[in-house]
PDB file of N, CA and C in Angstrom:
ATOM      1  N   UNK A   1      14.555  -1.255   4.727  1.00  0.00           N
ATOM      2  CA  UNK A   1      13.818  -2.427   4.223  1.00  0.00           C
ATOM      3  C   UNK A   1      12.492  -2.567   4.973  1.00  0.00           C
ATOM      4  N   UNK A   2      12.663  -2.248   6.401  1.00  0.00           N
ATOM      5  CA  UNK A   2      11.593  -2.213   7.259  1.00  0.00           C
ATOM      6  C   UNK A   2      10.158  -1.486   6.821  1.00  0.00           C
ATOM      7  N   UNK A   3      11.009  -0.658   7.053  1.00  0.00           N
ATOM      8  CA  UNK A   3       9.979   0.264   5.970  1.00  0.00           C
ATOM      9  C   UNK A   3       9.349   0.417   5.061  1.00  0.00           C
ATOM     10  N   UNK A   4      10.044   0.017   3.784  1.00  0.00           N
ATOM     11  CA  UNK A   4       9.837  -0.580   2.427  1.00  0.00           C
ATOM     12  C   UNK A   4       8.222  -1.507   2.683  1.00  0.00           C
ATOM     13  N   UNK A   5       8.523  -2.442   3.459  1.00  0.00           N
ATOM     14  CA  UNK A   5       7.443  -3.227   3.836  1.00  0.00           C
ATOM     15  C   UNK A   5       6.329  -2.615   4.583  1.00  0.00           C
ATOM     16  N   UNK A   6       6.536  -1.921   5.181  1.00  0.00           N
ATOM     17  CA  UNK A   6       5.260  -1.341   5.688  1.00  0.00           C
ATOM     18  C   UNK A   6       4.787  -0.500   4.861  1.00  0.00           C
ATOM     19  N   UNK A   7       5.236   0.368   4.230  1.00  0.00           N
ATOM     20  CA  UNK A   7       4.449   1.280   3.063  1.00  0.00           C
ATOM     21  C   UNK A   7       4.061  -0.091   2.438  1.00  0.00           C
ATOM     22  N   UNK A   8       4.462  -0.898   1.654  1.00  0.00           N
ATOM     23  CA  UNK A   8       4.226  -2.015   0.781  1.00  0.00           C
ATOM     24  C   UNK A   8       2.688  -2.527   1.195  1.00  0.00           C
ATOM     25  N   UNK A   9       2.676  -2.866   2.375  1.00  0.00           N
ATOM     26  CA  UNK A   9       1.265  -3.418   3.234  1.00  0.00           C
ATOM     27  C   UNK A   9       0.428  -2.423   3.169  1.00  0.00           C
ATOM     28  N   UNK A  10       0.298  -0.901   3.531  1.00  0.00           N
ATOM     29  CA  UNK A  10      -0.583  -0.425   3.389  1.00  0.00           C
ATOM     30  C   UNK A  10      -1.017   0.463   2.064  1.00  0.00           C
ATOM     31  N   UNK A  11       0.093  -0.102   1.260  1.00  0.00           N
ATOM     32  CA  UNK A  11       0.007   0.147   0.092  1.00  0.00           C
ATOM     33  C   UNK A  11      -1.424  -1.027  -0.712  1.00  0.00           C
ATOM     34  N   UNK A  12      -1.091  -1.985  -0.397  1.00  0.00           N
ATOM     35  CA  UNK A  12      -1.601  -3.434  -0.397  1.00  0.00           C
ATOM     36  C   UNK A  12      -3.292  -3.156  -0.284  1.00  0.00           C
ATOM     37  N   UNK A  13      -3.360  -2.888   1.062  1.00  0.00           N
ATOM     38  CA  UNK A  13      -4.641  -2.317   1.815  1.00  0.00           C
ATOM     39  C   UNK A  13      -5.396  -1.537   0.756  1.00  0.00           C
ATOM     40  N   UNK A  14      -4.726  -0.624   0.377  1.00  0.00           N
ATOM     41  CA  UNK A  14      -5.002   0.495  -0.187  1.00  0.00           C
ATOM     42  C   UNK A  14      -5.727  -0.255  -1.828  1.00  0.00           C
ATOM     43  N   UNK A  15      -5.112  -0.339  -2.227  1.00  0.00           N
ATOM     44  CA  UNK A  15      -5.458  -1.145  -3.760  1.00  0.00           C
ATOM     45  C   UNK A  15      -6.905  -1.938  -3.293  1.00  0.00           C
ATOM     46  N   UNK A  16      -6.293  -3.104  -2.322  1.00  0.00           N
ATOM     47  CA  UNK A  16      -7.885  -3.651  -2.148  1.00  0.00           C
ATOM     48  C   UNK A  16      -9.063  -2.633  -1.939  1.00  0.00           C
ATOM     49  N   UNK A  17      -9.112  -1.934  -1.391  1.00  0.00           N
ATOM     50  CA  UNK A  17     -10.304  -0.961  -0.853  1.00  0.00           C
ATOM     51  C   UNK A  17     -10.560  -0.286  -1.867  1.00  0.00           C
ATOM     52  N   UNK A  18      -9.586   1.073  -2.726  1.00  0.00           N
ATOM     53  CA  UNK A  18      -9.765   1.638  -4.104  1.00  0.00           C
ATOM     54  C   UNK A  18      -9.782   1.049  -5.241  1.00  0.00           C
ATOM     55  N   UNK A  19      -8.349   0.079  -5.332  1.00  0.00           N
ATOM     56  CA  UNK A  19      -8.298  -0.719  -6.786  1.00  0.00           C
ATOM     57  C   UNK A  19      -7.779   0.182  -7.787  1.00  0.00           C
ATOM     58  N   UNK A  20      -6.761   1.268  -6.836  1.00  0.00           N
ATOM     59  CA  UNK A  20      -6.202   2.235  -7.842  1.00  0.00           C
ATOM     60  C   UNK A  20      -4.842   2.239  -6.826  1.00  0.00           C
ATOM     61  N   UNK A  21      -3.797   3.002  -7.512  1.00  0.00           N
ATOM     62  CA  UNK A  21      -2.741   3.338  -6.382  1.00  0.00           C
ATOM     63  C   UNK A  21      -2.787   4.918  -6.098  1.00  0.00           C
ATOM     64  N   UNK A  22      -3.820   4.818  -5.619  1.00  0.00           N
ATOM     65  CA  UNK A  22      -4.106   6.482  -4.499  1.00  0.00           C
ATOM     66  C   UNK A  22      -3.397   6.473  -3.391  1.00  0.00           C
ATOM     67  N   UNK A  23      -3.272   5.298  -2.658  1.00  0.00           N
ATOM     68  CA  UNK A  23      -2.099   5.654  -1.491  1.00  0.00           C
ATOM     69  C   UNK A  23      -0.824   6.027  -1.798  1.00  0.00           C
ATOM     70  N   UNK A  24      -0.437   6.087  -3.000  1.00  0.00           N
ATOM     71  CA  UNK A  24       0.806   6.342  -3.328  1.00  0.00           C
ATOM     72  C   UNK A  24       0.550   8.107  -3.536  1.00  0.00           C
TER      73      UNK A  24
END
């Protein structure tokens, strides 16, 4: 779950800055 959430956050990050899901 821990985890889950931290990918989730810099998943988060990620969208704001690109506005695509490239961190994925």
């Amino acid at each position: 779950a821990v985890r889950q959430v931290s990918c989730g956050a810099v998943h988060a990050v990620a969208l704001s800055e690109d506005g695509l899901l490239q961190a994925w």
